[in-house]
PDB file of N, CA and C in Angstrom:
ATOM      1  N   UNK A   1     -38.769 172.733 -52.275  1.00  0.00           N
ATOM      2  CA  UNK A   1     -39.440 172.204 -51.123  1.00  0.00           C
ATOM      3  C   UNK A   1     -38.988 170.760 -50.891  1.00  0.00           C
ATOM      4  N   UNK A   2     -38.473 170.463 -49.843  1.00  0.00           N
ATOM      5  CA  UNK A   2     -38.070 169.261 -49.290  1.00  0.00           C
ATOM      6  C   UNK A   2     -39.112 168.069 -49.353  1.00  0.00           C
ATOM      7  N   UNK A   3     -39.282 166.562 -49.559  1.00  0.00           N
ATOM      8  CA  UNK A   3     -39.949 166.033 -49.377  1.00  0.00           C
ATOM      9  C   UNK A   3     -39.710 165.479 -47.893  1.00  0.00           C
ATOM     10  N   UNK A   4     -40.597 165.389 -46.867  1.00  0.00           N
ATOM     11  CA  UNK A   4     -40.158 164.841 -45.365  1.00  0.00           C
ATOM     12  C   UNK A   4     -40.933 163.660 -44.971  1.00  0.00           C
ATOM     13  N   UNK A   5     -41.516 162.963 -46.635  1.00  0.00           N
ATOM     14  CA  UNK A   5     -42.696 161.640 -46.606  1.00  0.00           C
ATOM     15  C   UNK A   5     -41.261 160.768 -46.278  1.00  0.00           C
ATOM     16  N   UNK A   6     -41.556 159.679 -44.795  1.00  0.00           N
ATOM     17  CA  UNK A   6     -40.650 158.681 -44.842  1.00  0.00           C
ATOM     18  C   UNK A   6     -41.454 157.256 -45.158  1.00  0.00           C
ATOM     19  N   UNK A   7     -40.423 156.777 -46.320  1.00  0.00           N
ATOM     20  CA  UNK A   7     -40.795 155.212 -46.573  1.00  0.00           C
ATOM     21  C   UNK A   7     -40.372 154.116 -45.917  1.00  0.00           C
ATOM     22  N   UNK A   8     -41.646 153.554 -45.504  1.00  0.00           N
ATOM     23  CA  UNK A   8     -41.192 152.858 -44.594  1.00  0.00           C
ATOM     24  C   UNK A   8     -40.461 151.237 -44.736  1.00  0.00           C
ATOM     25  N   UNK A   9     -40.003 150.220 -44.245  1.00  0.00           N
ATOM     26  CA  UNK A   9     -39.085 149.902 -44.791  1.00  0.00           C
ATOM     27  C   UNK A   9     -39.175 148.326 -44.534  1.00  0.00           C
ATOM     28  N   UNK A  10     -40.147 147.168 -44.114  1.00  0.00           N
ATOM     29  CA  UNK A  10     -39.925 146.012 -43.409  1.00  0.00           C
ATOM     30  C   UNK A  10     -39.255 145.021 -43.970  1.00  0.00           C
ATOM     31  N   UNK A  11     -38.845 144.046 -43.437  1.00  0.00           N
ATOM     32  CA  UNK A  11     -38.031 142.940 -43.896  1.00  0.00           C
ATOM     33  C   UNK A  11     -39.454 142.244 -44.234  1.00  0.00           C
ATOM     34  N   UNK A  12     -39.726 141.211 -45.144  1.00  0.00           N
ATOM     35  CA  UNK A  12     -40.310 139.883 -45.312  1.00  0.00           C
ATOM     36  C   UNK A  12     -40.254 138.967 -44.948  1.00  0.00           C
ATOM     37  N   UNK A  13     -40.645 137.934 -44.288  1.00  0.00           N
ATOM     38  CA  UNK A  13     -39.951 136.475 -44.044  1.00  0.00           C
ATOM     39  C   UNK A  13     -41.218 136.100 -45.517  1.00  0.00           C
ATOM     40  N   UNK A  14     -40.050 134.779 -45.849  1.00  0.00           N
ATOM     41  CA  UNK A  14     -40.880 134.078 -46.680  1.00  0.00           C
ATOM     42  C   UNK A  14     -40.807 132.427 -46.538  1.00  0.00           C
ATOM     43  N   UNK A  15     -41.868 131.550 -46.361  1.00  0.00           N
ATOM     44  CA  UNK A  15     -41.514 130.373 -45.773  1.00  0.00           C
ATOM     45  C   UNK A  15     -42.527 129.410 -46.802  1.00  0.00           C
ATOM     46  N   UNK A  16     -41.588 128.196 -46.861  1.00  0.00           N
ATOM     47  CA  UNK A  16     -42.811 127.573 -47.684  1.00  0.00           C
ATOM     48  C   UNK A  16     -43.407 126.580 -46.967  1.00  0.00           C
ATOM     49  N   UNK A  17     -44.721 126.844 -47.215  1.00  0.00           N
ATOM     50  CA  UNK A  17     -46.345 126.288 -46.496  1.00  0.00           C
ATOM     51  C   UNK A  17     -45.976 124.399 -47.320  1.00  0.00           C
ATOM     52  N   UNK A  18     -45.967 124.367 -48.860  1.00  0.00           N
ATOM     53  CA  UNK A  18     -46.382 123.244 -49.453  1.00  0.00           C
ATOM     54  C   UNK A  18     -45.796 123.096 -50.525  1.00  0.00           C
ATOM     55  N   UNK A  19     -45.804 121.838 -51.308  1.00  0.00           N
ATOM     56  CA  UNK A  19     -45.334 122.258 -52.614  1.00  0.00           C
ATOM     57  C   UNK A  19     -46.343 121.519 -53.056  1.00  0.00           C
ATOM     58  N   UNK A  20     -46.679 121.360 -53.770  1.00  0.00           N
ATOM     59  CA  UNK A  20     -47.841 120.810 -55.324  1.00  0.00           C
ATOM     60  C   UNK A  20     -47.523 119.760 -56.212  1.00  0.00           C
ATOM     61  N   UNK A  21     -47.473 119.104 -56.795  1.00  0.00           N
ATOM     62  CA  UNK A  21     -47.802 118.371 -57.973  1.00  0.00           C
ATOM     63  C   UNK A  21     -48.861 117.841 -58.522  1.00  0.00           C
ATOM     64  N   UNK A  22     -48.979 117.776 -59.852  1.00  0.00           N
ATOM     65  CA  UNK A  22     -50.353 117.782 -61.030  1.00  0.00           C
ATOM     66  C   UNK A  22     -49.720 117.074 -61.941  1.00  0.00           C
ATOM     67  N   UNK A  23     -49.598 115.270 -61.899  1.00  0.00           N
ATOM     68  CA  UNK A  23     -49.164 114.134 -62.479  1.00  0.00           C
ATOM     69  C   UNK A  23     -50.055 114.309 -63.746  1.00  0.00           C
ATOM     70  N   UNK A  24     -51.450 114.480 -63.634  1.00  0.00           N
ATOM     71  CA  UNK A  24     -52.056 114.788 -64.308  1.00  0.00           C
ATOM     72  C   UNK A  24     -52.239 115.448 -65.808  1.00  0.00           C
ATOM     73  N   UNK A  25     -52.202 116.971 -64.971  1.00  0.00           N
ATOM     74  CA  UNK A  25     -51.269 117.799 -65.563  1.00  0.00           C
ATOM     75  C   UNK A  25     -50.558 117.958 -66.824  1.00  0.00           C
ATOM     76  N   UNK A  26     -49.073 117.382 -65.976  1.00  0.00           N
ATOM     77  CA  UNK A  26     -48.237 117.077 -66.688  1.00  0.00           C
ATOM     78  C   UNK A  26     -48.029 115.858 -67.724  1.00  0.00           C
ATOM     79  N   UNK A  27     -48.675 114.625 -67.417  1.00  0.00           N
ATOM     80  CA  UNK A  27     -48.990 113.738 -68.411  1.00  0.00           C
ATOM     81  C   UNK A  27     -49.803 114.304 -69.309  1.00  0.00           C
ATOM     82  N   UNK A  28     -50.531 115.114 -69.831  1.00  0.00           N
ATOM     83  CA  UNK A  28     -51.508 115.698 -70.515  1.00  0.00           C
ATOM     84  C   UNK A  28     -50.967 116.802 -71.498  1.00  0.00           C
ATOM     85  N   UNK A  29     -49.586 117.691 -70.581  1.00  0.00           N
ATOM     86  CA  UNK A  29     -49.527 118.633 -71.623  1.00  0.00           C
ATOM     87  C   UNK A  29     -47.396 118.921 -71.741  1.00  0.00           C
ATOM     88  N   UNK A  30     -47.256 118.652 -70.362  1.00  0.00           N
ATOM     89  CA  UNK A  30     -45.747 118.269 -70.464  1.00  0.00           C
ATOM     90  C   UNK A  30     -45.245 118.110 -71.966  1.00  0.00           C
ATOM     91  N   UNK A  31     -44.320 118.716 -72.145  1.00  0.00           N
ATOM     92  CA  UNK A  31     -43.001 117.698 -72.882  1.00  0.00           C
ATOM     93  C   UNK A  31     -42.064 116.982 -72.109  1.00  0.00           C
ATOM     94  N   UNK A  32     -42.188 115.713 -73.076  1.00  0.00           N
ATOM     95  CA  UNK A  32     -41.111 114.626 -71.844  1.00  0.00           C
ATOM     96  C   UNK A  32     -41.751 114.686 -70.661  1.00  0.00           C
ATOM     97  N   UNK A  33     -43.115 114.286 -70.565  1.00  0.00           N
ATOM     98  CA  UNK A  33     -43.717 114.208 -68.818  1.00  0.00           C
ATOM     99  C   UNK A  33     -42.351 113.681 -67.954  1.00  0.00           C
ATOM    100  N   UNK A  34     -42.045 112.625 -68.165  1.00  0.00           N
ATOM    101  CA  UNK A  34     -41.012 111.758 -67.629  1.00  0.00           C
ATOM    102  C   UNK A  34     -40.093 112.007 -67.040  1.00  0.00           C
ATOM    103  N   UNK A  35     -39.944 113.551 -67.556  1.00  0.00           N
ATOM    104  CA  UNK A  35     -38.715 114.113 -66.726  1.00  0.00           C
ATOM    105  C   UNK A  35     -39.222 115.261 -65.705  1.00  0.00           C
ATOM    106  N   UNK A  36     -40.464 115.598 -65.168  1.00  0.00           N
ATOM    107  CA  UNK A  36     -41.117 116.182 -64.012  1.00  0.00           C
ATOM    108  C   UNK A  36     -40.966 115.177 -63.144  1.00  0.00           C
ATOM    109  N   UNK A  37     -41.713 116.872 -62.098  1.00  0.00           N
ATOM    110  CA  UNK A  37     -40.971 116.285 -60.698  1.00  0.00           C
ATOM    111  C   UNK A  37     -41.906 117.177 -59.821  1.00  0.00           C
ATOM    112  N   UNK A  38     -42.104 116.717 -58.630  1.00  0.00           N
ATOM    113  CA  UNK A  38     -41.933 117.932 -58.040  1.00  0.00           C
ATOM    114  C   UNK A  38     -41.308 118.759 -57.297  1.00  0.00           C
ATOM    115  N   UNK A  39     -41.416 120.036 -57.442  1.00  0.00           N
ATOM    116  CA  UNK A  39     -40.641 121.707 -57.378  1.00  0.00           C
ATOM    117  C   UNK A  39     -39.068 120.584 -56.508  1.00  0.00           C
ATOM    118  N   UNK A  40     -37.735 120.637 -57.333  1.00  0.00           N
ATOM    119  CA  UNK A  40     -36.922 120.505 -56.197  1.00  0.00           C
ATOM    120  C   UNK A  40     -36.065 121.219 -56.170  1.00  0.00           C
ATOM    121  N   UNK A  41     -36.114 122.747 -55.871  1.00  0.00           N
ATOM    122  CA  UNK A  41     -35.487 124.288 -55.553  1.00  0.00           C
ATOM    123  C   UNK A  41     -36.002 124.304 -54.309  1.00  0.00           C
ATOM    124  N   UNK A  42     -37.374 123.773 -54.159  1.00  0.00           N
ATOM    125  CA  UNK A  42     -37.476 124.300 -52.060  1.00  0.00           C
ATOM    126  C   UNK A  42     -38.134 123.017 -51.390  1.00  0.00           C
ATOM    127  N   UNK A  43     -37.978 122.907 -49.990  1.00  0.00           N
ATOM    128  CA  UNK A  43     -38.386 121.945 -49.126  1.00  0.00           C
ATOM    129  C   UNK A  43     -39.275 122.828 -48.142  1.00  0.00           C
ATOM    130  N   UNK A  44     -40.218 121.944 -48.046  1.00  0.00           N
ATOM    131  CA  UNK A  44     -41.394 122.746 -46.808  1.00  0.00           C
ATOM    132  C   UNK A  44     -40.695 123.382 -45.587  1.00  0.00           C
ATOM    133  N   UNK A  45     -40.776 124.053 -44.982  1.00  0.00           N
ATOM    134  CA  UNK A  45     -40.217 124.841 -44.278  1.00  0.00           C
ATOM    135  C   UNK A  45     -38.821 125.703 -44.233  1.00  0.00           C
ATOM    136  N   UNK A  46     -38.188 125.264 -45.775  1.00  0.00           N
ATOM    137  CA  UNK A  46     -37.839 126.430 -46.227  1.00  0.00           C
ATOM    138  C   UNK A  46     -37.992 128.028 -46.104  1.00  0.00           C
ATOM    139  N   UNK A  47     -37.702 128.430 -45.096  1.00  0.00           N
ATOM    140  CA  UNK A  47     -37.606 130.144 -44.755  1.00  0.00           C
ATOM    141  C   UNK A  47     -36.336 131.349 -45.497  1.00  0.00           C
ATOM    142  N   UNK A  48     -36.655 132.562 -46.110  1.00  0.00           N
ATOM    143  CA  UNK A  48     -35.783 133.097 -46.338  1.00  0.00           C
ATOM    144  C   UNK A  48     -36.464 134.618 -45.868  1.00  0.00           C
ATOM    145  N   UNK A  49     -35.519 135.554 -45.806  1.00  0.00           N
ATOM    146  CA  UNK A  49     -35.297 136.869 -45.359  1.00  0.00           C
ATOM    147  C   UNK A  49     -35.075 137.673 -46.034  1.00  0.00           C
ATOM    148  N   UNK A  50     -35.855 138.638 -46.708  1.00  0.00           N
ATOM    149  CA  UNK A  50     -35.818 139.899 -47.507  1.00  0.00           C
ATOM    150  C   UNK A  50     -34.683 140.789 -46.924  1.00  0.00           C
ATOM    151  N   UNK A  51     -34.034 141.677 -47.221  1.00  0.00           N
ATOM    152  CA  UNK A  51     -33.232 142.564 -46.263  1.00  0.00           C
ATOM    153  C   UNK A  51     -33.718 143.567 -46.279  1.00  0.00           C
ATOM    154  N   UNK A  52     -33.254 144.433 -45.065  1.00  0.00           N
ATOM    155  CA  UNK A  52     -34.106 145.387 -44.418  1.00  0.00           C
ATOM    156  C   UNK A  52     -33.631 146.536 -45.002  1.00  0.00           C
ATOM    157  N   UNK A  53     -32.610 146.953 -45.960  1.00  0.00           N
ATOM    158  CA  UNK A  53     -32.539 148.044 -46.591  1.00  0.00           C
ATOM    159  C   UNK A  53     -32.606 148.036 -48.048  1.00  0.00           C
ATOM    160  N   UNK A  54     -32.991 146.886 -48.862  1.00  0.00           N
ATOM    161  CA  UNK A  54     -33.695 146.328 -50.234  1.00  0.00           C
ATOM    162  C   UNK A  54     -34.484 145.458 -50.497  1.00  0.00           C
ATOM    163  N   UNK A  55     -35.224 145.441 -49.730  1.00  0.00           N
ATOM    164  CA  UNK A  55     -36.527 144.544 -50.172  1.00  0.00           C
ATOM    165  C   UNK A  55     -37.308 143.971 -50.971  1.00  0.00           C
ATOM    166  N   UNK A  56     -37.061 144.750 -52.353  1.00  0.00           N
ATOM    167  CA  UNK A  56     -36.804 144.296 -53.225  1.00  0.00           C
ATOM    168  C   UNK A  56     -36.272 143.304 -53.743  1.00  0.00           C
ATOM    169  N   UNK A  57     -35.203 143.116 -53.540  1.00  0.00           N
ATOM    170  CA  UNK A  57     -34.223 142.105 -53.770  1.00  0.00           C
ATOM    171  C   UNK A  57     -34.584 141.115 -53.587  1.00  0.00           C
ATOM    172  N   UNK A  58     -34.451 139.654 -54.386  1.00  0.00           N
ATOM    173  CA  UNK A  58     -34.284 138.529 -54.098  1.00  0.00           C
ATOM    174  C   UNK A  58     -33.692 138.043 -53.265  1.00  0.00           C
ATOM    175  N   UNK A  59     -33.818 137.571 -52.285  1.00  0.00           N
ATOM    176  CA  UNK A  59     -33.096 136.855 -51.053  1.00  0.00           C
ATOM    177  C   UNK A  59     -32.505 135.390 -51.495  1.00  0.00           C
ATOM    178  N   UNK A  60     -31.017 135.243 -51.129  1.00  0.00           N
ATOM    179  CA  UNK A  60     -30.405 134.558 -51.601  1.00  0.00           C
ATOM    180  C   UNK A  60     -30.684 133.019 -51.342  1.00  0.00           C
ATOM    181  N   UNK A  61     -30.634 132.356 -52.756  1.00  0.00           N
ATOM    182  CA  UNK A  61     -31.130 131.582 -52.791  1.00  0.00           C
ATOM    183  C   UNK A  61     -32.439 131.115 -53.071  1.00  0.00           C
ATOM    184  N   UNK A  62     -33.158 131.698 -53.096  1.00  0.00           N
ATOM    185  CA  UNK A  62     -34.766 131.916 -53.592  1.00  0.00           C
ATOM    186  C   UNK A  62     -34.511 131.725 -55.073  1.00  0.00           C
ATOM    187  N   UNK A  63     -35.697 130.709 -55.709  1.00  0.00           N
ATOM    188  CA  UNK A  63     -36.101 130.544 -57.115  1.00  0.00           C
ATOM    189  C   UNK A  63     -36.691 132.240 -57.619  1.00  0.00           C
ATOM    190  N   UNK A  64     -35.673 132.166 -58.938  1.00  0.00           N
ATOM    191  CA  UNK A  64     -35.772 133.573 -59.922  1.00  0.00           C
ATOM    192  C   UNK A  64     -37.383 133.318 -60.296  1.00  0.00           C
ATOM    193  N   UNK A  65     -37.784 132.010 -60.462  1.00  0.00           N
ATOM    194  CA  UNK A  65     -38.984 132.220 -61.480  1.00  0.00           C
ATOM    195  C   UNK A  65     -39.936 132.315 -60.221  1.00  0.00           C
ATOM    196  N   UNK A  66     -40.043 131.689 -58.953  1.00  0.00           N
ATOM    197  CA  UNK A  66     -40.744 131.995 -57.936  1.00  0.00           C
ATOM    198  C   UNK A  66     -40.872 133.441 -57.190  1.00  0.00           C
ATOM    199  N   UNK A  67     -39.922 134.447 -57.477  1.00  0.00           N
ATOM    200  CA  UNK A  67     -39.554 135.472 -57.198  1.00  0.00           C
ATOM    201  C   UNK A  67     -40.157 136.772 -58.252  1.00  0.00           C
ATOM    202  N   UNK A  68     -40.047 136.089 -59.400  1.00  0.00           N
ATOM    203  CA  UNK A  68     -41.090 137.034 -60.206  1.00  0.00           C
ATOM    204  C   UNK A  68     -42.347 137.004 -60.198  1.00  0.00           C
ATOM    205  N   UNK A  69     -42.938 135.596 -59.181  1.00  0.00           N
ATOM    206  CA  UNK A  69     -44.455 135.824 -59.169  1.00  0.00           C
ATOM    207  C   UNK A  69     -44.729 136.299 -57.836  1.00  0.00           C
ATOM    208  N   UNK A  70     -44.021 136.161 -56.999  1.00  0.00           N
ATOM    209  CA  UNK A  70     -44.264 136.999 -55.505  1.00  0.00           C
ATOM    210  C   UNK A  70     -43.577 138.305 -55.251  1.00  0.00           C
ATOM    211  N   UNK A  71     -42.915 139.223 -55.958  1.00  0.00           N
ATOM    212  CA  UNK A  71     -42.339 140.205 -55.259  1.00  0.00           C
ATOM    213  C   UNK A  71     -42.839 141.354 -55.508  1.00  0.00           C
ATOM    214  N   UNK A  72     -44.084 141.665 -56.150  1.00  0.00           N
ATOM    215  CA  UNK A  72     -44.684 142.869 -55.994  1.00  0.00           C
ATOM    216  C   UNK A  72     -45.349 142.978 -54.552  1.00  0.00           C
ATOM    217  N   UNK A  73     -45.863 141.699 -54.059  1.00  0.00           N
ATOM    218  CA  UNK A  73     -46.261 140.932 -52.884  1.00  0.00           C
ATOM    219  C   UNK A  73     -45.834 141.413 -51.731  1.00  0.00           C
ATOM    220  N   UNK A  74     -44.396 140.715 -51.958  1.00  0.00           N
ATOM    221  CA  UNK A  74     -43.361 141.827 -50.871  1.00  0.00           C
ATOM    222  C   UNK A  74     -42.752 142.491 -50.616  1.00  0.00           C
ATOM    223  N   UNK A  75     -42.874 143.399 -52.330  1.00  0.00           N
ATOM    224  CA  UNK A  75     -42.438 144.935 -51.714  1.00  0.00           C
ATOM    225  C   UNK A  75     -43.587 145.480 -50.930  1.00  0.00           C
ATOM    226  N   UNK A  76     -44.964 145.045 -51.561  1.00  0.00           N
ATOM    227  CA  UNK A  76     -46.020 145.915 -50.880  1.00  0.00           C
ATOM    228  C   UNK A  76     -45.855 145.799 -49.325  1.00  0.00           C
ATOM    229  N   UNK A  77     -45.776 144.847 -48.943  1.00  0.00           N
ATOM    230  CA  UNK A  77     -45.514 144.381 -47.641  1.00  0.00           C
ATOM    231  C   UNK A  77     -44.287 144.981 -46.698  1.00  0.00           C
ATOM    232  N   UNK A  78     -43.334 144.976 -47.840  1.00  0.00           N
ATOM    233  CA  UNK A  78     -42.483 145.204 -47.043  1.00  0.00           C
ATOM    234  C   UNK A  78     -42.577 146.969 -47.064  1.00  0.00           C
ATOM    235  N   UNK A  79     -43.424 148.029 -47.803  1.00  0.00           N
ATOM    236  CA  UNK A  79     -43.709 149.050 -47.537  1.00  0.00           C
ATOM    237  C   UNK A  79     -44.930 149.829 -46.496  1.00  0.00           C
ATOM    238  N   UNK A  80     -45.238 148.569 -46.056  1.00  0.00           N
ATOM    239  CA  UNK A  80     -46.104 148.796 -44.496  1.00  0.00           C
ATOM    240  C   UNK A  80     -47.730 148.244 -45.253  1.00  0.00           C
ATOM    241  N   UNK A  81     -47.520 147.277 -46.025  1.00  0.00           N
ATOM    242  CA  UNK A  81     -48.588 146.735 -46.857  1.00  0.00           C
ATOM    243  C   UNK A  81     -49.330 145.391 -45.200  1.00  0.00           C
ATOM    244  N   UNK A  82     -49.995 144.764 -45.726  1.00  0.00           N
ATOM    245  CA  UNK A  82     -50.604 143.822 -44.649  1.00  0.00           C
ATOM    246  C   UNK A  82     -49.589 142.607 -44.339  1.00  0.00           C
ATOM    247  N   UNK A  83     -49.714 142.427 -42.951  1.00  0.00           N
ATOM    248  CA  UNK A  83     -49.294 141.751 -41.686  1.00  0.00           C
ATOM    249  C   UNK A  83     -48.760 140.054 -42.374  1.00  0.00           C
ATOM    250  N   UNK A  84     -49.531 139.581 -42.914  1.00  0.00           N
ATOM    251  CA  UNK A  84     -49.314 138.174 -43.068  1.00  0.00           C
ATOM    252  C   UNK A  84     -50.271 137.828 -44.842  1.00  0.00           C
ATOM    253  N   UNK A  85     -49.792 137.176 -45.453  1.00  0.00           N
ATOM    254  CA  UNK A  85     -50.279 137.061 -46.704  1.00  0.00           C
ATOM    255  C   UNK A  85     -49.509 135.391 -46.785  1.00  0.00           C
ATOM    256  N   UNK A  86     -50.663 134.715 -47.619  1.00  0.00           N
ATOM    257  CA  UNK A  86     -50.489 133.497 -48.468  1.00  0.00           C
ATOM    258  C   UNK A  86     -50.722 133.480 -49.946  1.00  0.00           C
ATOM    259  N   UNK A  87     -49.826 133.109 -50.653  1.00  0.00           N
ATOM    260  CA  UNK A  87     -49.362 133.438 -52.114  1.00  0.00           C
ATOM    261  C   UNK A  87     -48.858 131.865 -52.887  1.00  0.00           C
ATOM    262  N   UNK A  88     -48.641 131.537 -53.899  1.00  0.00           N
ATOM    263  CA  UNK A  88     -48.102 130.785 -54.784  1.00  0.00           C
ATOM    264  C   UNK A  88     -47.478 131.390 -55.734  1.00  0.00           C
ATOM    265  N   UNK A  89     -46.087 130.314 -56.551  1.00  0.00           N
ATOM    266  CA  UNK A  89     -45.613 130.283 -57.698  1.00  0.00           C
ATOM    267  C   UNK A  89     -46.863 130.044 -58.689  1.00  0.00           C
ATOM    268  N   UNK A  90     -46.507 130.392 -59.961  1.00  0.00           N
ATOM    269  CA  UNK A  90     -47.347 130.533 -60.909  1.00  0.00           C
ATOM    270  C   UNK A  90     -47.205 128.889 -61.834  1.00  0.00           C
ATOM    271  N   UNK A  91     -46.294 128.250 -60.980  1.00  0.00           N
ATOM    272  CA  UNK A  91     -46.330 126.887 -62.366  1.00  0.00           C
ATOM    273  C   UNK A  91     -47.367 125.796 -61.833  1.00  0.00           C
ATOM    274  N   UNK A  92     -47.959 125.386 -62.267  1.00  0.00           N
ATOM    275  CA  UNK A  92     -49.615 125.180 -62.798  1.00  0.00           C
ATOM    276  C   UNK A  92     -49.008 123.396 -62.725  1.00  0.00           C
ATOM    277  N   UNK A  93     -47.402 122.576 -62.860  1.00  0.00           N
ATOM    278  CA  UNK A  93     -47.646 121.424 -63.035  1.00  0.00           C
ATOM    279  C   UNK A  93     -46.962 121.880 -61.576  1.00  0.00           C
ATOM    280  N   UNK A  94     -46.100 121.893 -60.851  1.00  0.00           N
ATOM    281  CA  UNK A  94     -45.439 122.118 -59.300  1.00  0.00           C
ATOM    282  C   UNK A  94     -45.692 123.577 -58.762  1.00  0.00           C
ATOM    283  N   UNK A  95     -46.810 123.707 -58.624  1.00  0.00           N
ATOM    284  CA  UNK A  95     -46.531 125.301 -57.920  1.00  0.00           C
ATOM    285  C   UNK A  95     -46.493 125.177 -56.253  1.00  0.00           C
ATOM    286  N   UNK A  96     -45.644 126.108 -55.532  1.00  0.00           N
ATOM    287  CA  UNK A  96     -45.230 126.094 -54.166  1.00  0.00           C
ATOM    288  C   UNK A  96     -45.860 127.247 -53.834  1.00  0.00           C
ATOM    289  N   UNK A  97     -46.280 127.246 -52.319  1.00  0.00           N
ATOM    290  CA  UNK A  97     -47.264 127.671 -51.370  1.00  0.00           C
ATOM    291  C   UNK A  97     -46.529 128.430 -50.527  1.00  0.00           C
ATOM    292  N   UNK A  98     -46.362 129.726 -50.687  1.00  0.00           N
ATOM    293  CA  UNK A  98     -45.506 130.327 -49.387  1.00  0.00           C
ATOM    294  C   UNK A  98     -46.033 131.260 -48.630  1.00  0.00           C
ATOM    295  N   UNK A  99     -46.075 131.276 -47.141  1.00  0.00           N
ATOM    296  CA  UNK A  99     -46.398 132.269 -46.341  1.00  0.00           C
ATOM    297  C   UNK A  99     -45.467 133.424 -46.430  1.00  0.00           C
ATOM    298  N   UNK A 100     -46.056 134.451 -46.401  1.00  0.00           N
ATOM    299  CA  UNK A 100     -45.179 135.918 -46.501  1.00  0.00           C
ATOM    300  C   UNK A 100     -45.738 136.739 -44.783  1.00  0.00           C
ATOM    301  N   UNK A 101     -44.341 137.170 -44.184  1.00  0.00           N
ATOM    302  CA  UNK A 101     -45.211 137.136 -43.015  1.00  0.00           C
ATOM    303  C   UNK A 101     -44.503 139.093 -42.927  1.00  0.00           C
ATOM    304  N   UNK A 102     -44.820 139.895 -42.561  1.00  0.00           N
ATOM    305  CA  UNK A 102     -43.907 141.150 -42.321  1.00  0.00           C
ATOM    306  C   UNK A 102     -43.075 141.310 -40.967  1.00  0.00           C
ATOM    307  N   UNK A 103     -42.033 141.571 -40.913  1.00  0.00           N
ATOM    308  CA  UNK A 103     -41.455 141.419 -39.976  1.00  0.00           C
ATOM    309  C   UNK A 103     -41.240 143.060 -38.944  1.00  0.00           C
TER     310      UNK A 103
END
């Protein structure tokens, strides 16, 4: 028996809202505070584009470690999951703020 379920397939946009810093934070639990910063892999309005036949995929140029905390995010999304979502990286001294929008 044939399966005739079609999956459906959207691109992501992903844009960044903000980035963070916690001087705090990082004076407190850092090694080498001195050498933090904040996040400089993206600039606010930084936009990137999932592709429309792997969505999955990391879109080039996108932070690996930012990408492992958002992409269950946007596969869901990009499998006909909800319209617009706001999300963060998981690092606790610079974490970045990105809108996920479905395209």
């Amino acid at each position: 028996m044939e399966n005739h379920l079609t999956i459906q397939k959207h691109q992501v946009q992903i844009t960044v809202m903000k980035k963070l810093y916690n001087p705090e934070l990082v004076e407190a639990y850092a090694a080498n505070p001195s050498a933090w910063s904040p996040c400089t892999h993206f600039e606010v309005g930084d936009s990137f584009v999932t592709s429309p036949e792997r969505p999955w995929d990391m879109p080039e140029g996108f932070c690996g470690w930012a990408w492992a905390d958002i992409q269950r995010t946007v596969y869901g999304m990009a499998r006909g999951g909800q319209d617009v979502f706001v999300t963060c990286c998981t690092d606790g001294y610079r974490p970045v703020i990105f809108k996920l929008e479905k395209l």
